[in-house]
N, C-alpha and C. Protein backbone atom coordinates (compact mmCIF):
# COMPACT_ATOMS: atom_id res chain seq x y z
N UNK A 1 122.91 200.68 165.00
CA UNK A 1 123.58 201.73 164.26
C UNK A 1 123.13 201.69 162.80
N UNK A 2 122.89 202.86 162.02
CA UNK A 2 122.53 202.97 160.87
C UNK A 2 123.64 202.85 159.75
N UNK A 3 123.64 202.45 158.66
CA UNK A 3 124.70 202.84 158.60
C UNK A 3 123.93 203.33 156.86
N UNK A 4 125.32 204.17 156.48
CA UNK A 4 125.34 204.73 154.57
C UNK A 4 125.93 204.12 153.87
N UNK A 5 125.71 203.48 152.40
CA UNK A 5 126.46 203.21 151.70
C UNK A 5 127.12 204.17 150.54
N UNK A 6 128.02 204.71 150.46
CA UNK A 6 128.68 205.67 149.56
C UNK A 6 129.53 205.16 148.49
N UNK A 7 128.44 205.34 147.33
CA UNK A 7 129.59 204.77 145.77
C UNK A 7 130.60 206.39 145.90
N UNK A 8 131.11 206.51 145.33
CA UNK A 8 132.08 207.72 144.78
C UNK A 8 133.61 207.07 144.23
N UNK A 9 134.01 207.85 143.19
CA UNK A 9 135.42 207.56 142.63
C UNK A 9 136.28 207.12 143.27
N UNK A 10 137.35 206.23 142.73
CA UNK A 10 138.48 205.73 142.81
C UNK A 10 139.57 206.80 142.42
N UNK A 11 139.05 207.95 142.20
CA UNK A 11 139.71 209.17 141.58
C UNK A 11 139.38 210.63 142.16
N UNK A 12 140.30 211.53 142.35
CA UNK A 12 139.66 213.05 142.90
C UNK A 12 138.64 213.39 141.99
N UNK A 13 138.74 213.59 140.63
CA UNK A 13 137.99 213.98 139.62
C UNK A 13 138.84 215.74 139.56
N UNK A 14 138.43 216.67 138.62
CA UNK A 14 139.17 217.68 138.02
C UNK A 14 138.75 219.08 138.88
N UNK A 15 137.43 218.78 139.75
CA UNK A 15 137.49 219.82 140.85
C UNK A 15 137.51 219.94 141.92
N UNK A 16 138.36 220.83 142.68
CA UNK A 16 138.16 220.39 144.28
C UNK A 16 137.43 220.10 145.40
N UNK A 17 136.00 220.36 144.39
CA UNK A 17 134.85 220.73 145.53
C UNK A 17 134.37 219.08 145.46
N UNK A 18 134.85 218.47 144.31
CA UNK A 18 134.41 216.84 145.07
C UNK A 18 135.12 216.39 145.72
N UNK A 19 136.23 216.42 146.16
CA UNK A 19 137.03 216.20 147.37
C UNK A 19 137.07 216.83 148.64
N UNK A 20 136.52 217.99 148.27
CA UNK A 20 135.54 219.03 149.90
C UNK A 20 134.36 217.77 149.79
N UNK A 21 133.31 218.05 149.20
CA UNK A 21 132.11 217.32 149.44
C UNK A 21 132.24 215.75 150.09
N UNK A 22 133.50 215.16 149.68
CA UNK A 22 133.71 213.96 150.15
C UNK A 22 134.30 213.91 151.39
N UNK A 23 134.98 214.79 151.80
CA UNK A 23 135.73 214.90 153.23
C UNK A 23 134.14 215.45 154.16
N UNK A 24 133.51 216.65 153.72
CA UNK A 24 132.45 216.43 154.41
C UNK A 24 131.10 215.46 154.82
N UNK A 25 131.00 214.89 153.47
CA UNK A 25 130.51 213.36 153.98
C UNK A 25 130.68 212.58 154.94
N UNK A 26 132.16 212.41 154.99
CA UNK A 26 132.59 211.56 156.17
C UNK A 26 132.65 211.75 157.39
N UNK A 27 132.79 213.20 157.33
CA UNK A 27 132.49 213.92 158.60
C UNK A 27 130.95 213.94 158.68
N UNK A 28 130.30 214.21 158.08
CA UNK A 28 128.82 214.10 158.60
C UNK A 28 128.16 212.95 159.17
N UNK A 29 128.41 211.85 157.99
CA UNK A 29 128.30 210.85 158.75
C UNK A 29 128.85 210.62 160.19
N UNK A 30 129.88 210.50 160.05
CA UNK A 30 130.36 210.22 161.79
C UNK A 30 129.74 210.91 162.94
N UNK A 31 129.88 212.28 162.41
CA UNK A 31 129.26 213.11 163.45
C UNK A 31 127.18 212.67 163.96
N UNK A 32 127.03 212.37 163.03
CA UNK A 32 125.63 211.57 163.11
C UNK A 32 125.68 210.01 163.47
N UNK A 33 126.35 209.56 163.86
CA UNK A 33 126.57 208.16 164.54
C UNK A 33 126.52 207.05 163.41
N UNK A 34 126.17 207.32 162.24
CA UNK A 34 126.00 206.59 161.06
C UNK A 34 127.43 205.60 160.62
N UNK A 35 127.38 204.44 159.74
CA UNK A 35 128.77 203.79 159.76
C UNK A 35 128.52 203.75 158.25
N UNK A 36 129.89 204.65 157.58
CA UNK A 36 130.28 204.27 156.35
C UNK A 36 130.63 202.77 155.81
N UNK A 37 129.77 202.87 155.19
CA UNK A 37 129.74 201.21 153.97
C UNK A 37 130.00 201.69 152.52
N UNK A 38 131.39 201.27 152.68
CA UNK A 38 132.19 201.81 150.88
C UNK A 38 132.96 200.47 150.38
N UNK A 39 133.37 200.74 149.43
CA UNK A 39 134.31 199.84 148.30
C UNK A 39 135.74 199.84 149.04
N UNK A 40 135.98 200.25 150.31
CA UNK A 40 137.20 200.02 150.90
C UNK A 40 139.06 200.37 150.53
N UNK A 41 138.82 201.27 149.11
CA UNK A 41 139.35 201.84 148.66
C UNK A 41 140.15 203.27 149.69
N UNK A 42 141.66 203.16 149.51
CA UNK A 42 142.15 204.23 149.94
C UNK A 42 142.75 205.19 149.08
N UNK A 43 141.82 205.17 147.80
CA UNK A 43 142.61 206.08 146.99
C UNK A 43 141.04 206.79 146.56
N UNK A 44 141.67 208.36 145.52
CA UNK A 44 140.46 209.21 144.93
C UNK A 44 139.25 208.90 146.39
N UNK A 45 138.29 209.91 145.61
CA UNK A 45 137.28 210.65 146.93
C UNK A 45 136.57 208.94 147.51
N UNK A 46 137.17 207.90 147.36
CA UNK A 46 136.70 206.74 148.71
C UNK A 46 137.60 207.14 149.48
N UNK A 47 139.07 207.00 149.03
CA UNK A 47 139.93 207.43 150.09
C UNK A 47 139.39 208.55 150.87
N UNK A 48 139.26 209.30 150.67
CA UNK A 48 139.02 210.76 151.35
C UNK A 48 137.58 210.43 151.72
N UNK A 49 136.42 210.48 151.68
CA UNK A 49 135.49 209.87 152.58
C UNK A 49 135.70 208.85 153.81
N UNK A 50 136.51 208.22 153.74
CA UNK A 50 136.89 207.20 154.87
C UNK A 50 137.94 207.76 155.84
N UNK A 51 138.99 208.26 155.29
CA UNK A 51 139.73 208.88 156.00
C UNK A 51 139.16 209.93 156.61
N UNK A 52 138.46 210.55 156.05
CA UNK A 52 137.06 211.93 156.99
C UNK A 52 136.50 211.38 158.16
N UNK A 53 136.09 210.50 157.73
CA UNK A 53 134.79 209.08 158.67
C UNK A 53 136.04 209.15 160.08
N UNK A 54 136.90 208.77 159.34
CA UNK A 54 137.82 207.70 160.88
C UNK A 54 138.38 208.89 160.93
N UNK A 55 138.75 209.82 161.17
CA UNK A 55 139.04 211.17 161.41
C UNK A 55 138.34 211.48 162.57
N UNK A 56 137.38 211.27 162.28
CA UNK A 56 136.07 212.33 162.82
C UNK A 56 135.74 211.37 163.62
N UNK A 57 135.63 210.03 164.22
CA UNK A 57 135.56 209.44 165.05
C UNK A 57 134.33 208.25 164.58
N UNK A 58 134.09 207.93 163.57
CA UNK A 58 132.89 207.23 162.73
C UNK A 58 133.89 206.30 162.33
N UNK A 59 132.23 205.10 162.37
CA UNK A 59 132.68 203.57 162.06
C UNK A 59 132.75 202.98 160.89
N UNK A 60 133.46 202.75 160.34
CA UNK A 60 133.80 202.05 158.94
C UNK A 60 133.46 200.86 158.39
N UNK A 61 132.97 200.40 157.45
CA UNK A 61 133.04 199.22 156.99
C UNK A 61 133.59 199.15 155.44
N UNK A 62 134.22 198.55 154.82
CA UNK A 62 134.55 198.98 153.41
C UNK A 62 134.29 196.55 153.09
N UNK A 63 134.40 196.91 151.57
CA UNK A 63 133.92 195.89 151.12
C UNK A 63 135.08 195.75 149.39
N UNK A 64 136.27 194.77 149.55
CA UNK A 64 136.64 194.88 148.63
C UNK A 64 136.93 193.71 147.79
N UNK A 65 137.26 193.60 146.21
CA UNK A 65 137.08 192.51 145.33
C UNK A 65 138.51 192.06 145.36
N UNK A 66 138.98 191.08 145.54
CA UNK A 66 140.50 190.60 145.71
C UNK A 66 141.26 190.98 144.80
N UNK A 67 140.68 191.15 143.74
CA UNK A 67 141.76 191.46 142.01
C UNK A 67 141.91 193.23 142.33
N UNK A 68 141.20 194.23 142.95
CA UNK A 68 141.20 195.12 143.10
C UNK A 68 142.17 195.52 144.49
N UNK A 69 142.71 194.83 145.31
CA UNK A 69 143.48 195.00 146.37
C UNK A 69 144.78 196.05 146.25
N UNK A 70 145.35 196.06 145.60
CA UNK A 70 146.28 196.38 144.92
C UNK A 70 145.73 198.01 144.46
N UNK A 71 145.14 197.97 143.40
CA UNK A 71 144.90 199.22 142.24
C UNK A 71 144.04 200.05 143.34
N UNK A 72 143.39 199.70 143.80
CA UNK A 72 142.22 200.62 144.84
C UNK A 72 142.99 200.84 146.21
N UNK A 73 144.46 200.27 146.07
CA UNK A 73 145.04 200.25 147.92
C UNK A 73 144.33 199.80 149.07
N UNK A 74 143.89 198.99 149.04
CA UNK A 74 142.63 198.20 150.13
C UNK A 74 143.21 199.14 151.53
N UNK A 75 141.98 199.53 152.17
CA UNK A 75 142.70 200.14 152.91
C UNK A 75 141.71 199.23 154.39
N UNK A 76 143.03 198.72 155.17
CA UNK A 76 143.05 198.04 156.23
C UNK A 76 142.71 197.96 157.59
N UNK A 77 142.50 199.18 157.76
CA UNK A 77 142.46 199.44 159.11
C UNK A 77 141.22 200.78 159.49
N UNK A 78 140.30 199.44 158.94
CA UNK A 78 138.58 199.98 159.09
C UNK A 78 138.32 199.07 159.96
N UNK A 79 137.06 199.60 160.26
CA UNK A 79 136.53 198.43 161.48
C UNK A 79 136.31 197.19 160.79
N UNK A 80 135.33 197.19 159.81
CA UNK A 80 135.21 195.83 158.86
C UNK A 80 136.16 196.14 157.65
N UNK A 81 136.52 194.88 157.23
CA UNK A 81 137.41 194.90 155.67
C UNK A 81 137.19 193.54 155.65
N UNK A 82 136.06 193.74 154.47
CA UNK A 82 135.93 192.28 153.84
C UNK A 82 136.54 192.03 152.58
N UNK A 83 136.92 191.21 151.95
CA UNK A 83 137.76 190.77 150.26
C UNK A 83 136.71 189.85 150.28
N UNK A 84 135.87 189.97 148.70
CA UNK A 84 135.20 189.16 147.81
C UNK A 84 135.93 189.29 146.75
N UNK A 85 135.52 187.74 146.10
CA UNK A 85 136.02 187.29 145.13
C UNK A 85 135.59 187.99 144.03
N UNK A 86 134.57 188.41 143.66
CA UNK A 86 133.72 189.01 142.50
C UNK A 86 133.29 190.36 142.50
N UNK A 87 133.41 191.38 141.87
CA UNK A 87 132.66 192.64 141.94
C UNK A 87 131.52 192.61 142.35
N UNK A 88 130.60 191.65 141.43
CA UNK A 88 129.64 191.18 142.23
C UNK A 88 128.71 190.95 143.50
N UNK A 89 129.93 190.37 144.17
CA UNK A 89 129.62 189.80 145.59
C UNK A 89 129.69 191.41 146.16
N UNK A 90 131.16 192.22 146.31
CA UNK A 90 131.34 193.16 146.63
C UNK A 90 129.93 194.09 146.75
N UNK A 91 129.16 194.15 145.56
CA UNK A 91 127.88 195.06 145.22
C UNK A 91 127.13 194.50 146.26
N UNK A 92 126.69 193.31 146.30
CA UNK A 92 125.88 192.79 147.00
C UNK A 92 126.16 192.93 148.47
N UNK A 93 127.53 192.87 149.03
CA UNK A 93 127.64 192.76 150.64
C UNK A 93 127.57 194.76 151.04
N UNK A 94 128.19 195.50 150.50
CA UNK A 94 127.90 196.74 150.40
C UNK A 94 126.64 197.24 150.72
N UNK A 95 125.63 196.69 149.73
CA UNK A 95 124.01 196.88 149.34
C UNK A 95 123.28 195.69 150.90
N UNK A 96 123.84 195.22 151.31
CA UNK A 96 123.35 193.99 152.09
C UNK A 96 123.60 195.23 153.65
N UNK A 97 124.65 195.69 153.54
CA UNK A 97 125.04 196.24 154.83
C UNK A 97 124.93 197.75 155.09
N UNK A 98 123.28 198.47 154.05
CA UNK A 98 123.45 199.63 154.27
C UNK A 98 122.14 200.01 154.38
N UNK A 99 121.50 201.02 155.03
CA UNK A 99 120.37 201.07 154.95
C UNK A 99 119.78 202.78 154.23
N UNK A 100 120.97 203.02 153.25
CA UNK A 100 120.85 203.90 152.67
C UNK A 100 121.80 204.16 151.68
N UNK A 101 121.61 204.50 150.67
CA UNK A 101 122.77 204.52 149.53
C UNK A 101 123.06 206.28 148.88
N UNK A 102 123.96 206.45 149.05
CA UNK A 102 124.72 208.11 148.58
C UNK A 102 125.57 207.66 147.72
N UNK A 103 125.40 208.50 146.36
CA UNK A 103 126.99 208.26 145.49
C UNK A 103 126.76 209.55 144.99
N UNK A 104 128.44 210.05 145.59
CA UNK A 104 129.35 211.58 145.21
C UNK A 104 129.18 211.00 143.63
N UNK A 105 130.39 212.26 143.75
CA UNK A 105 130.76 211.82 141.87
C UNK A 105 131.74 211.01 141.30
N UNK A 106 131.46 209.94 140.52
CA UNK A 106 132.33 209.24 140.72
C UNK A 106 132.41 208.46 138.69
N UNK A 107 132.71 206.97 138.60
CA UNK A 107 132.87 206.72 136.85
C UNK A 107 132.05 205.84 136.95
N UNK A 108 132.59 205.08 135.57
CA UNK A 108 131.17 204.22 135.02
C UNK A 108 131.30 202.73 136.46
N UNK A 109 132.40 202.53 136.99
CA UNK A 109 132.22 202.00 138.91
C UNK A 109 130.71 201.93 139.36
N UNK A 110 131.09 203.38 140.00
CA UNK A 110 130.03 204.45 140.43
C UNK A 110 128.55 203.91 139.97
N UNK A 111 128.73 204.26 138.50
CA UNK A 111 127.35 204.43 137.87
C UNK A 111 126.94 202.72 137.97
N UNK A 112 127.84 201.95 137.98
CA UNK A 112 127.25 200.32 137.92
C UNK A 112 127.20 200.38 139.40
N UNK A 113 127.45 200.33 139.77
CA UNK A 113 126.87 200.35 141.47
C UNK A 113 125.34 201.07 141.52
N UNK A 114 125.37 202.09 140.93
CA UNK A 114 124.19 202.84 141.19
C UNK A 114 122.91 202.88 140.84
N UNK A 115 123.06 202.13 139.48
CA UNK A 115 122.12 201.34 138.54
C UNK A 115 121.67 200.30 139.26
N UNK A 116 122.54 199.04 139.56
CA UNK A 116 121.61 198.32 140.38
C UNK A 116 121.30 198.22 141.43
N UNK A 117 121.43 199.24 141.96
CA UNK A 117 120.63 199.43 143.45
C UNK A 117 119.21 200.11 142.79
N UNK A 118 119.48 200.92 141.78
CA UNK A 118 117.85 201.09 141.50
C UNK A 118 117.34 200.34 140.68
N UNK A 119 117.47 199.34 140.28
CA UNK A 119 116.92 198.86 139.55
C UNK A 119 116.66 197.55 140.13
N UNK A 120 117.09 197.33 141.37
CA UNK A 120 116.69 196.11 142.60
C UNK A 120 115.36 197.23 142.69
N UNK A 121 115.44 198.94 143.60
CA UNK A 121 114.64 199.44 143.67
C UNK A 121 113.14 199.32 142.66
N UNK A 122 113.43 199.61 141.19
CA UNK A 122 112.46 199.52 140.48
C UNK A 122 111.78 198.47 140.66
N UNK A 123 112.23 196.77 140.76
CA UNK A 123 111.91 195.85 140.78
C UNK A 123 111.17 195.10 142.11
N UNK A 124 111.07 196.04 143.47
CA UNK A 124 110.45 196.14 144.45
C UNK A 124 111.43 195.41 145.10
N UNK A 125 112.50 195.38 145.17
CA UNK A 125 113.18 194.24 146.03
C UNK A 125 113.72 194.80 147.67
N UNK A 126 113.67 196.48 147.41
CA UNK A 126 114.05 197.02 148.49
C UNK A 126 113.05 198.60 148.26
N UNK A 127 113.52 199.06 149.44
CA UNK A 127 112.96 200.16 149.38
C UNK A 127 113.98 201.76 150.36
N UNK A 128 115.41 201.17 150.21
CA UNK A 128 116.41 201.98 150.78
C UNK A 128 116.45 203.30 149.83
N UNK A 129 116.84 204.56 150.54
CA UNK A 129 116.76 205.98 149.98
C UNK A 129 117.98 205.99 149.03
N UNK A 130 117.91 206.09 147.83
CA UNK A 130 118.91 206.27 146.28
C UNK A 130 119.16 208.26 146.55
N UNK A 131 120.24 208.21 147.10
CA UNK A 131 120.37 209.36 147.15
C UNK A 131 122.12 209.86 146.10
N UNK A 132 121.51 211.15 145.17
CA UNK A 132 122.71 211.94 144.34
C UNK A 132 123.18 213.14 145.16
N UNK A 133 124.56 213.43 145.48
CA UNK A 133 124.99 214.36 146.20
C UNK A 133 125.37 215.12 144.66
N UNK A 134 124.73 215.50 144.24
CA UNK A 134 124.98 216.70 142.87
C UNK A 134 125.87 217.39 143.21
N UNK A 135 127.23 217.40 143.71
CA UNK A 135 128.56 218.60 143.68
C UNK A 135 128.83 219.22 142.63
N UNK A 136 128.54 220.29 142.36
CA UNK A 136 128.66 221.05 141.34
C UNK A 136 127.91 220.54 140.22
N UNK A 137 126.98 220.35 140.30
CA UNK A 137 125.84 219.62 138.81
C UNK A 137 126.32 218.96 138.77
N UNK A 138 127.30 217.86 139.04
CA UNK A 138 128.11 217.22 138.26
C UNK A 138 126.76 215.69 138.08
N UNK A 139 125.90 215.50 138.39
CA UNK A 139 125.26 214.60 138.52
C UNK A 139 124.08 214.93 136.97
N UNK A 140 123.80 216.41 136.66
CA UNK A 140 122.84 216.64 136.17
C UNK A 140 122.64 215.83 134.65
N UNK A 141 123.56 215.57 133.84
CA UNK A 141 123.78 214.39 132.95
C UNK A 141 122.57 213.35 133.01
N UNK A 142 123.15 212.75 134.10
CA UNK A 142 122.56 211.73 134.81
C UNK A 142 120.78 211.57 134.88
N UNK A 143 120.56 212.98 135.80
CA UNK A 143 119.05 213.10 135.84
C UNK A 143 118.59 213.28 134.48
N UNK A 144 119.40 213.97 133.40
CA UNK A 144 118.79 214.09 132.34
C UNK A 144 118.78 213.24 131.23
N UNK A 145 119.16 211.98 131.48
CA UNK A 145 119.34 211.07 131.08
C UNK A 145 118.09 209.90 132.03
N UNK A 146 117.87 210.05 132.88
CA UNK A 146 117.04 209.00 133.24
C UNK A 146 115.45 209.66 133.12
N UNK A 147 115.61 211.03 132.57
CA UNK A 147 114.49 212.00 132.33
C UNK A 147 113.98 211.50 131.06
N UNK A 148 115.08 211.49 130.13
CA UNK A 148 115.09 210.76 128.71
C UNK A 148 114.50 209.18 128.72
N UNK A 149 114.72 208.60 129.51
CA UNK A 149 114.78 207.41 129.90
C UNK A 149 113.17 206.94 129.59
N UNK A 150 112.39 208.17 130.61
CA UNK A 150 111.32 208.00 130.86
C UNK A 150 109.99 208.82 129.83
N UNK A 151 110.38 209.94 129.39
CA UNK A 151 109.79 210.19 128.51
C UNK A 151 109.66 209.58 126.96
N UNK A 152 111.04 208.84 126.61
CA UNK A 152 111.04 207.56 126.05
C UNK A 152 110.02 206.23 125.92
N UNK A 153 109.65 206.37 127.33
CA UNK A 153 108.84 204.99 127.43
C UNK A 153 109.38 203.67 127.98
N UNK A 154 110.73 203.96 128.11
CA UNK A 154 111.29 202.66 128.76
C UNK A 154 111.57 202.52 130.42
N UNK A 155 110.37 203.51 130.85
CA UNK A 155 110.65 203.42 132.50
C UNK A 155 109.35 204.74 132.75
N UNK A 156 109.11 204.08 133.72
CA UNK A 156 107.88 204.40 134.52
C UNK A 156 108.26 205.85 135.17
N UNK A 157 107.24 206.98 135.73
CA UNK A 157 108.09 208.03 136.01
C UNK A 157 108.63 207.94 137.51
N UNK A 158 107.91 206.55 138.12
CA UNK A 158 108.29 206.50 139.17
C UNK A 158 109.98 206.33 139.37
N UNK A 159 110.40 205.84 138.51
CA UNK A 159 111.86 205.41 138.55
C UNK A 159 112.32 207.03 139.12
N UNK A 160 112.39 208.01 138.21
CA UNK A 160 112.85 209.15 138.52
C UNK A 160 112.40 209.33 140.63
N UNK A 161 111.22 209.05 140.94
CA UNK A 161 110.79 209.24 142.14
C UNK A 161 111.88 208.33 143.03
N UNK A 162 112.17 207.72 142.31
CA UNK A 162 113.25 206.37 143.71
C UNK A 162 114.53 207.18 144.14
N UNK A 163 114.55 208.59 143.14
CA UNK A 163 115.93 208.82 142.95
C UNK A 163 116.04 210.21 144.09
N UNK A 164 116.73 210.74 144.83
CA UNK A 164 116.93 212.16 145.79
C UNK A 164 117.57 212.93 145.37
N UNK A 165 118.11 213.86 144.52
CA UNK A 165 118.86 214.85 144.30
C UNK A 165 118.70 215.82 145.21
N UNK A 166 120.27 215.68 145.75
CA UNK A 166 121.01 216.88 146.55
C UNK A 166 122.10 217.62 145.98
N UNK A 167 122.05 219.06 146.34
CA UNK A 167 123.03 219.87 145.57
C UNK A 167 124.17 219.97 146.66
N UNK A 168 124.18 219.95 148.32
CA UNK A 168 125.49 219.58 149.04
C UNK A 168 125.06 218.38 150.37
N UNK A 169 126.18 218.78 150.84
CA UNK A 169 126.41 217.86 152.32
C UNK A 169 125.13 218.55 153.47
N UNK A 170 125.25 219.94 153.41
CA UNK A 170 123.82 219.87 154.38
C UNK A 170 122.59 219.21 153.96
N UNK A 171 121.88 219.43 152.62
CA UNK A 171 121.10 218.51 152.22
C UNK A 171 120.92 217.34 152.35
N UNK A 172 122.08 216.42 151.96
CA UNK A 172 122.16 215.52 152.23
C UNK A 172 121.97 215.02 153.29
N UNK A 173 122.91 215.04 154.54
CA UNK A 173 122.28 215.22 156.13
C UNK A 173 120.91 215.59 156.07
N UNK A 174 120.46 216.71 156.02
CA UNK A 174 118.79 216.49 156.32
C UNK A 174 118.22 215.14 155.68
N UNK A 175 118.25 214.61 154.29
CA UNK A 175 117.40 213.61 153.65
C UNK A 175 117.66 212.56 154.48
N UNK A 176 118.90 212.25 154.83
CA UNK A 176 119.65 211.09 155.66
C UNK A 176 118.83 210.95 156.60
N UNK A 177 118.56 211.89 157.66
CA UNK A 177 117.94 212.24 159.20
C UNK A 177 116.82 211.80 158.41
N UNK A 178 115.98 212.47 157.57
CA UNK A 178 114.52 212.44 157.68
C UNK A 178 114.20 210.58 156.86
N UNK A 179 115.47 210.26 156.44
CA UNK A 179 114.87 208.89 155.99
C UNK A 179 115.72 207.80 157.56
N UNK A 180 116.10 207.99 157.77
CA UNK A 180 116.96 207.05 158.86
C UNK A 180 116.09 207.04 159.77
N UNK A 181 115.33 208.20 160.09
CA UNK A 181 114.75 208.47 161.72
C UNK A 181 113.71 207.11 162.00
């Protein structure tokens, strides 16, 4: 089984369409046999990605930091639920158990999760698909900032190449299929 790893908020965020985009995630995934690998969170669009997933008949794994049990609502009754001691570890067993990485929209969490998965990427350590589900631009910041990044001089233009920008959930599904297959 393949499975996705999905950073996204601990929070809805201020429009509804990232909480559509996240309920359809989970449904896509499932419906594609794929097993969500998240931060194990039952609150903001993790909650709602997982609850989509196990909805829809898809396998779960979530990955959570013990000091966070509480504030994130660990939510229990996934197929896997692991507690690490360290954010850290958390990043690492997440990143260890996915063979593809998606992050909705989500905070600076999100963005530290997302950074070092590419920047393991930059560093040749892997070669898993860094994929942005852009819901409503909300990502475009981002690209234009690692655009800056590179016309700067402090990053190769390949960095930008590690990266997938998608504007929804069908997109996404296709990149998924065409990198999973």
């Amino acid at each position: 089984m393949k499975s996705v790893c999905v950073y996204c908020g601990s929070r809805l965020g201020n429009h509804p369409a990232y909480e559509a985009s996240a309920r359809q995630t989970g449904e896509m995934l499932a419906s594609n046999g794929w097993r969500l690998v998240y931060g194990a969170g039952d609150v903001g669009l993790m909650g709602t990605v997982a609850r989509s997933a196990q909805t829809a008949g898809g396998r779960t794994f979530g990955v959570i930091p013990v000091h966070l049990l509480n504030l994130e609502v660990g939510k229990r009754d996934l197929d896997s639920f692991v507690v690490t001691e360290t954010m850290h570890e958390r990043k690492k067993v997440l990143f260890m158990n996915a063979d593809a990485v998606v992050m909705l929209p989500g905070g600076a969490g999100s963005l530290d999760e997302f950074f070092e998965a590419l920047t393991w990427r930059q560093l040749g350590l892997h070669a898993k698909p860094l994929i942005l589900l852009d819901t409503e631009g909300y990502w475009q910041p981002l690209v234009t900032l690692m655009q800056h990044v590179v016309a700067q001089g402090f990053a190769g233009q390949n960095i930008l190449d590690y990266v997938t920008v998608v504007p929804d959930v069908p997109a996404l599904e296709a990149r998924l299929r065409a990198a999973l297959s």
